[in-house]
Protein backbone atom coordinates (compact mmCIF):
# COMPACT_ATOMS: atom_id res chain seq x y z
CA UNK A 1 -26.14 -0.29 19.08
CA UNK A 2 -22.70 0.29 17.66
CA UNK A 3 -21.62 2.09 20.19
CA UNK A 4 -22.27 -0.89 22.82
CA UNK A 5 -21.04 -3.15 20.10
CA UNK A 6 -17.56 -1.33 20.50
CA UNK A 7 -17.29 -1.76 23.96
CA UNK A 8 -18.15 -5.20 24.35
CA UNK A 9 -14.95 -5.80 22.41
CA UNK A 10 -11.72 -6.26 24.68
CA UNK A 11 -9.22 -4.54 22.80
CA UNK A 12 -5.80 -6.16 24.23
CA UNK A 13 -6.96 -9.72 23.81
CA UNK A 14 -8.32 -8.10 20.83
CA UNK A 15 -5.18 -6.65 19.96
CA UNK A 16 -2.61 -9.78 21.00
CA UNK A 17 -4.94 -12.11 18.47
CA UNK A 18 -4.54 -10.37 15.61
CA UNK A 19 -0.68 -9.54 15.97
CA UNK A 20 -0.30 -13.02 17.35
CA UNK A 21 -1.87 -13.96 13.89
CA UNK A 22 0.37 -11.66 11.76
CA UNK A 23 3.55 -13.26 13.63
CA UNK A 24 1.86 -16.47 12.17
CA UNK A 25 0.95 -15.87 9.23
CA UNK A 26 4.28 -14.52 7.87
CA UNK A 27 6.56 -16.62 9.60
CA UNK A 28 4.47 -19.51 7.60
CA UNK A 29 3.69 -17.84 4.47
CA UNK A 30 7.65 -17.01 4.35
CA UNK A 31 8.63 -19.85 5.32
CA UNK A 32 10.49 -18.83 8.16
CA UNK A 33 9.69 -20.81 11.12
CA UNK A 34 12.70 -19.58 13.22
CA UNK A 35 10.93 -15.96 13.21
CA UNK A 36 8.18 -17.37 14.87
CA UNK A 37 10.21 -19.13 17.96
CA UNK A 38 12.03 -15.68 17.89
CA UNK A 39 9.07 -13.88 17.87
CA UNK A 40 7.51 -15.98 21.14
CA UNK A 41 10.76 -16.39 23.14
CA UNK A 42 11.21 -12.29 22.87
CA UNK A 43 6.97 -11.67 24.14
CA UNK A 44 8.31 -14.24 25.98
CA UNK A 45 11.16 -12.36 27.92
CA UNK A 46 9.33 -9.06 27.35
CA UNK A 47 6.37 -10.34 30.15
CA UNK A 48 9.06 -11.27 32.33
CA UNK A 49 10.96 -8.17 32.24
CA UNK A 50 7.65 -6.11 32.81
CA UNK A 51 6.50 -8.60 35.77
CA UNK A 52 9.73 -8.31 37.58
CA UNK A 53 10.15 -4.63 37.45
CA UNK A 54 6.73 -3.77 38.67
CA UNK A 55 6.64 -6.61 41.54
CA UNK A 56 9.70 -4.82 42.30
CA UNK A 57 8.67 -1.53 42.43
CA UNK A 58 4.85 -2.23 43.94
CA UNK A 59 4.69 -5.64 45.21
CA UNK A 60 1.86 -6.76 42.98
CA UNK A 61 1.60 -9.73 40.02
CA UNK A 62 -0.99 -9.09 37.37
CA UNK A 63 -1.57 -10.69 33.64
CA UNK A 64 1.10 -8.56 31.03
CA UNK A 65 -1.74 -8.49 28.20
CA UNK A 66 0.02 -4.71 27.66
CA UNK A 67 3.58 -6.48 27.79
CA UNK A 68 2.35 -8.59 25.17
CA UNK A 69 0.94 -6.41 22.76
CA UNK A 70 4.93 -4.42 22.69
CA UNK A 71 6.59 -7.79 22.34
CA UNK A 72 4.50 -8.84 19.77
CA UNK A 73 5.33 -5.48 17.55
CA UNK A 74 9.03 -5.65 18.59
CA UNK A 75 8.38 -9.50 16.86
CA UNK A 76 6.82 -8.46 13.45
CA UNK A 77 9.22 -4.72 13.28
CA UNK A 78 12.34 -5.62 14.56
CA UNK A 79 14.97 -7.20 12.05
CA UNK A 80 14.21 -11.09 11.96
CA UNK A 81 17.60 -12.23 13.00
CA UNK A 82 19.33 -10.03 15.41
CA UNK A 83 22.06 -11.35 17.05
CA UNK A 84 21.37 -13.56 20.61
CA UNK A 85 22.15 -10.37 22.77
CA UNK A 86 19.87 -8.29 21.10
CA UNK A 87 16.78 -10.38 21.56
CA UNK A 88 17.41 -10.19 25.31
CA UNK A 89 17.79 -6.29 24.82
CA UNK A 90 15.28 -5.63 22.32
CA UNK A 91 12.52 -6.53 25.16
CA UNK A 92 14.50 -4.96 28.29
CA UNK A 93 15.01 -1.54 26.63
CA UNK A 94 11.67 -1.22 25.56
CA UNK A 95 10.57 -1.90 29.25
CA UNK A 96 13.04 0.35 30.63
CA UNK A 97 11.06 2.96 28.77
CA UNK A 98 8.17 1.72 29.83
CA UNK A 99 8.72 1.98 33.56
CA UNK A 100 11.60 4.55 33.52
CA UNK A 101 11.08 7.18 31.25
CA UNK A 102 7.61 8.74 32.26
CA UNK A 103 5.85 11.96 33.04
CA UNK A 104 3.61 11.32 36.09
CA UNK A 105 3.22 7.80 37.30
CA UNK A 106 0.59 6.50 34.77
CA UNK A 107 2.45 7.99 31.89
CA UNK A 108 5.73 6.97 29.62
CA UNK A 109 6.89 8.96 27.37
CA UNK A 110 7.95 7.04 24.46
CA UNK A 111 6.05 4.13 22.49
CA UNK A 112 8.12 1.64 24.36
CA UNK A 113 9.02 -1.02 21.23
CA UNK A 114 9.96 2.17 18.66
CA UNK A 115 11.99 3.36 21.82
CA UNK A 116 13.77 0.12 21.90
CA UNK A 117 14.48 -0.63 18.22
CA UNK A 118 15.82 3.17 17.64
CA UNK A 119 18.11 2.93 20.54
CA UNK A 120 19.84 -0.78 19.26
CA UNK A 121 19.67 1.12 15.87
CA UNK A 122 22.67 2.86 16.75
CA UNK A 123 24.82 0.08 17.55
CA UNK A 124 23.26 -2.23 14.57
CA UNK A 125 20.07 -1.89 12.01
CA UNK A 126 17.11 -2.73 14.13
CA UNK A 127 14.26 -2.33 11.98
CA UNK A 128 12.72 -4.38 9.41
CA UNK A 129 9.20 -4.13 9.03
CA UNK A 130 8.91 -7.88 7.83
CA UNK A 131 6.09 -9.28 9.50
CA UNK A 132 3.69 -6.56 7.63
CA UNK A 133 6.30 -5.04 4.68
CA UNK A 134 4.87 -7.39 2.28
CA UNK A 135 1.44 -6.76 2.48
CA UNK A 136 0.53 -4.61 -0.71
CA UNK A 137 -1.95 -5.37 -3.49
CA UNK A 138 -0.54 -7.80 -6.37
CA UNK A 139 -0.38 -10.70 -8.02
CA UNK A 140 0.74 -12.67 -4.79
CA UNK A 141 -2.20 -13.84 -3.25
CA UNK A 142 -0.24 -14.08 0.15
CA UNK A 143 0.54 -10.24 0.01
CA UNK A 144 -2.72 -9.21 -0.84
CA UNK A 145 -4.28 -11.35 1.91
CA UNK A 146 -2.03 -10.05 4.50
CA UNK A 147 -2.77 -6.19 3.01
CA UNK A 148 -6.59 -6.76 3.51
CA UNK A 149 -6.07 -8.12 6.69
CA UNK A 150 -4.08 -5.12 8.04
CA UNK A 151 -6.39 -2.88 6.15
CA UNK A 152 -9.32 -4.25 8.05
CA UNK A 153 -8.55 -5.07 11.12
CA UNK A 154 -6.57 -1.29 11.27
CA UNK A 155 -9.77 0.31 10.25
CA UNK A 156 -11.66 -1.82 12.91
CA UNK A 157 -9.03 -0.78 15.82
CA UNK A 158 -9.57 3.42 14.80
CA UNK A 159 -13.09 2.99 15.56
CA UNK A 160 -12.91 0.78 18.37
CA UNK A 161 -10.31 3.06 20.47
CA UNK A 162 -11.92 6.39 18.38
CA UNK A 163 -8.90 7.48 17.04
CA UNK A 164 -9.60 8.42 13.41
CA UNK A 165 -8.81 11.61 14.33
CA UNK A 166 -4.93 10.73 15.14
CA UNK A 167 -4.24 8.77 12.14
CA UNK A 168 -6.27 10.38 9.37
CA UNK A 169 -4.38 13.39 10.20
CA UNK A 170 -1.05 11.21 10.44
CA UNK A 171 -1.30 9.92 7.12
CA UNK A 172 -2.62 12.85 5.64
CA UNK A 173 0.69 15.12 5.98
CA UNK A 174 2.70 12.68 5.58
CA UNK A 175 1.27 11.87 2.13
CA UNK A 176 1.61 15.53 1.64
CA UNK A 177 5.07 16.01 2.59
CA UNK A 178 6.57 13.27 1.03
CA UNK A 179 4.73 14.73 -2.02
CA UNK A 180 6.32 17.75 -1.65
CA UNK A 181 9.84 16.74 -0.61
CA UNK A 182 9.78 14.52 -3.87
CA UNK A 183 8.71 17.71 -5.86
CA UNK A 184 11.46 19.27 -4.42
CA UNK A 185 14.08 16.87 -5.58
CA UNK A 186 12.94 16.76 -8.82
CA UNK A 187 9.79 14.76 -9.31
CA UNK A 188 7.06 16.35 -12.06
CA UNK A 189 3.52 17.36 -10.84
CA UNK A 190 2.17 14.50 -13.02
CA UNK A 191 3.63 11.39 -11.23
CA UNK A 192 3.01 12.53 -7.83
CA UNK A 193 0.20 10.37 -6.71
CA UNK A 194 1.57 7.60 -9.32
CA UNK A 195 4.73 7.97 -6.80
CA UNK A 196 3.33 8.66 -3.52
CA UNK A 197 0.17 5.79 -3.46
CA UNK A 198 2.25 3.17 -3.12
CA UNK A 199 3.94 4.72 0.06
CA UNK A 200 1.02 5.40 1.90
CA UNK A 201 -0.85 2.16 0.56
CA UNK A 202 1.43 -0.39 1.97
CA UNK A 203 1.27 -2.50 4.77
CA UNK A 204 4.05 -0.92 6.65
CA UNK A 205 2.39 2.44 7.31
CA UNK A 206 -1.05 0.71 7.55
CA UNK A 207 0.10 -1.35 10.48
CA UNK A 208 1.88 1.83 12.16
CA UNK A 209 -1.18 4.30 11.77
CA UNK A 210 -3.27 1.36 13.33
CA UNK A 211 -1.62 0.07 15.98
CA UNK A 212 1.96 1.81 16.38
CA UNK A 213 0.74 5.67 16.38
CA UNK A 214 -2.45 5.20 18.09
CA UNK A 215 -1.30 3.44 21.41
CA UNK A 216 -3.41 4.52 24.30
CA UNK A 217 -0.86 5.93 26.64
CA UNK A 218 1.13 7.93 24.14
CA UNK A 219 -1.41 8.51 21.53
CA UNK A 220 -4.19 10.13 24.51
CA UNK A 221 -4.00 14.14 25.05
CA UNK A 222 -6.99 15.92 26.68
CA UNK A 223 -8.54 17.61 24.05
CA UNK A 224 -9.40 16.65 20.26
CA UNK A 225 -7.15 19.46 18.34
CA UNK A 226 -4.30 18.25 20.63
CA UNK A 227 -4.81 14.54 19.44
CA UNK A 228 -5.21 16.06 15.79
CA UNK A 229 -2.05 18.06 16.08
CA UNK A 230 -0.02 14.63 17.77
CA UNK A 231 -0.78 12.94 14.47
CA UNK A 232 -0.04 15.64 12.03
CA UNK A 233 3.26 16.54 14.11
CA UNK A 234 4.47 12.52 13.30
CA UNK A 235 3.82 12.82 9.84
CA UNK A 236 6.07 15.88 9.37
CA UNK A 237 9.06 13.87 11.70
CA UNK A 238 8.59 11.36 9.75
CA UNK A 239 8.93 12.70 6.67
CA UNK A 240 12.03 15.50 8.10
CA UNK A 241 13.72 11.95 9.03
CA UNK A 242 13.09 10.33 5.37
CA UNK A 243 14.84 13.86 4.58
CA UNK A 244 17.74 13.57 7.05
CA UNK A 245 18.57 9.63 6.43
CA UNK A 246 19.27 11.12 2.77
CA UNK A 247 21.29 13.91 3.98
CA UNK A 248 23.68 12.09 6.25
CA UNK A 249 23.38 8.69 4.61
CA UNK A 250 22.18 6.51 7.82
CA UNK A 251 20.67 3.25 6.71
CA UNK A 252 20.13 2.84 10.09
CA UNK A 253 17.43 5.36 10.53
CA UNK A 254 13.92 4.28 10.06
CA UNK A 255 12.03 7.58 9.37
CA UNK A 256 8.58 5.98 11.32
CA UNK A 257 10.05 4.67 14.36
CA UNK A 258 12.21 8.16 15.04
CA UNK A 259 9.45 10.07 13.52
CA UNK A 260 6.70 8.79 16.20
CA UNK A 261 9.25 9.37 18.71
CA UNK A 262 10.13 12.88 18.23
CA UNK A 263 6.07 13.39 17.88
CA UNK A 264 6.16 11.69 21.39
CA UNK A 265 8.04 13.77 22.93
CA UNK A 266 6.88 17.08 21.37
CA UNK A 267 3.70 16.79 22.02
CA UNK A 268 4.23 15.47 25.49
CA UNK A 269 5.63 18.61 26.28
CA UNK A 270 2.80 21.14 24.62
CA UNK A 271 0.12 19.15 25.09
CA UNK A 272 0.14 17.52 28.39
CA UNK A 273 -1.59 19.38 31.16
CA UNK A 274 0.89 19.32 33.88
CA UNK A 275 3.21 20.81 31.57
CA UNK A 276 0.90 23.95 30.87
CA UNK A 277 0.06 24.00 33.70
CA UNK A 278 3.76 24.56 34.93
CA UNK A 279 4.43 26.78 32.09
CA UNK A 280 1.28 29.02 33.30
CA UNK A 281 2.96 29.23 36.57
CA UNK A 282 6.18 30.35 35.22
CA UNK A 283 4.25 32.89 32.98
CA UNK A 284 2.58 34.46 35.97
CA UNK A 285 4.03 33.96 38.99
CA UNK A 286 2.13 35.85 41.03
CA UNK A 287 -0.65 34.29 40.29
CA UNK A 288 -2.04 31.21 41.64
CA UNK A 289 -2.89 28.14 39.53
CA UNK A 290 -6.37 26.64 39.96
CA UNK A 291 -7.07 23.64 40.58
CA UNK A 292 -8.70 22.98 37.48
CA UNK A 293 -5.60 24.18 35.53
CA UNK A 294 -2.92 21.90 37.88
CA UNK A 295 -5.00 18.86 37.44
CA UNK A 296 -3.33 16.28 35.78
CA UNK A 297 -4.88 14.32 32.68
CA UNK A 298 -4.67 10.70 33.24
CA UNK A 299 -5.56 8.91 29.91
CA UNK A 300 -9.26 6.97 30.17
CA UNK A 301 -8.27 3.73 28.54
């Protein structure tokens, strides 16, 4: 029953509801109207961008639900008022990515709005987490609301798209990371958890285990311990970046948005199957690949 429950729910429409409601809900709860023109005008320019390159590239219109979904995060992460140039580049880098940067046709390489935002990040900051950063569990009804909400509805998008087994590992080393990196700088064994919780229960790494890590195209490797190492391998970038930002003093480093990244990337390159494949072949070159170890994994949803 569940299981025909699941699929009977359309997870883009799905998905460009409930972070067309976030954009709404804190640019109104805030008191910030202008964030939620911003937002629309860059989902906005986002579709366009997307529309134009592919009809460019293979003659053929469709509906950007999936260009939608990226502007809307780029909306609620991105800083709330970047300058006029960077709202037109926010949405063309991150679709540059998107149609640019790939391994195989069906495949990019990089979550396309993290790509974006860490790229501008090096000119100005690009990252603000506001739409969501204020979620936590208080006295403010608002940011309790919007916590439960992003609680909920994340825990409701791992089982519709079955990927508990990215994020649970995700959150898992980085709680234990950050636990030991504050350990190592000083931090007693008895406040810990007091100072870790609060990290991991907040509406900023809520709404990227939920919807940031576990994008389909990035987030989907052929087998299970592959998808289990992909989450545990952004918790430890995550956490080397929190060290790093320290280290060379770069406000302008966000430790999630360069630590899912590099965990893009890395795991790209181990896990994919064209790439072991290749790798087999340069192993053994005398011996010819099968066909069953060239075939390329093309993501099922």
């Amino acid at each position: 029953m569940f299981t025909k429950l699941k699929q009977k729910i359309p997870i883009k429409y799905f998905m460009v509801v409930y972070l067309g409601g976030l954009l709404v809900f804190s640019s109104v709860a805030l008191g910030e109207w202008e964030r939620l023109w911003r937002g629309i005008f860059i989902v906005l320019l986002y579709a366009v961008f997307d529309l134009l390159w592919t009809y460019v590239r293979d003659k053929t219109w469709y509906l950007p639900v999936s260009s939608m979904i990226s502007g809307l995060i780029l909306s609620l992460v991105a800083i709330p008022e970047p300058p006029f140039r960077f709202i037109i580049l926010l949405p063309f880098v991150a679709v540059f990515s998107k149609q640019i940067l790939r391994l195989g046709k069906p495949r990019h390489i990089f979550n396309p709005a993290s790509f974006s935002m860490a790229i501008i990040a090096f000119f100005v900051p690009s990252v603000s987490w506001w739409g969501v950063a204020w979620g936590r569990i208080s006295s403010d009804m608002l940011a309790s609301i919007l916590f439960v909400i992003t609680l909920a509805v994340g825990i409701m998008i791992l089982w519709r798209q079955n990927r508990w087994h990215v994020a649970l590992p995700f959150l898992l080393s980085y709680a234990v990371l950050l636990a030991l990196l504050f350990w190592w700088n000083g931090v007693v064994l008895a406040r810990l958890i007091g100072v870790v919780s609060p990290l991991i229960l907040d509406g900023t790494v809520l709404f990227f285990a939920t919807v940031m890590l576990i994008e389909p195209i990035t987030s989907s490797f052929p087998y299970l311990r592959d998808r289990v190492w992909y989450g545990v391998s952004v918790g430890f970038f995550a956490v080397l970046m929190t060290y790093l930002s320290g280290v060379v003093s770069w406000a302008n480093i966000d430790p999630l948005i360069f630590g899912l990244l590099l965990g893009n990337l890395v795991a790209s390159l181990l896990f994919l199957p064209q790439r072991r494949a290749r790798a087999a072949i340069s192993a053994a070159p005398r011996q010819s690949a099968s066909p069953k170890s060239a075939a390329i994994y093309n993501p099922s949803f």
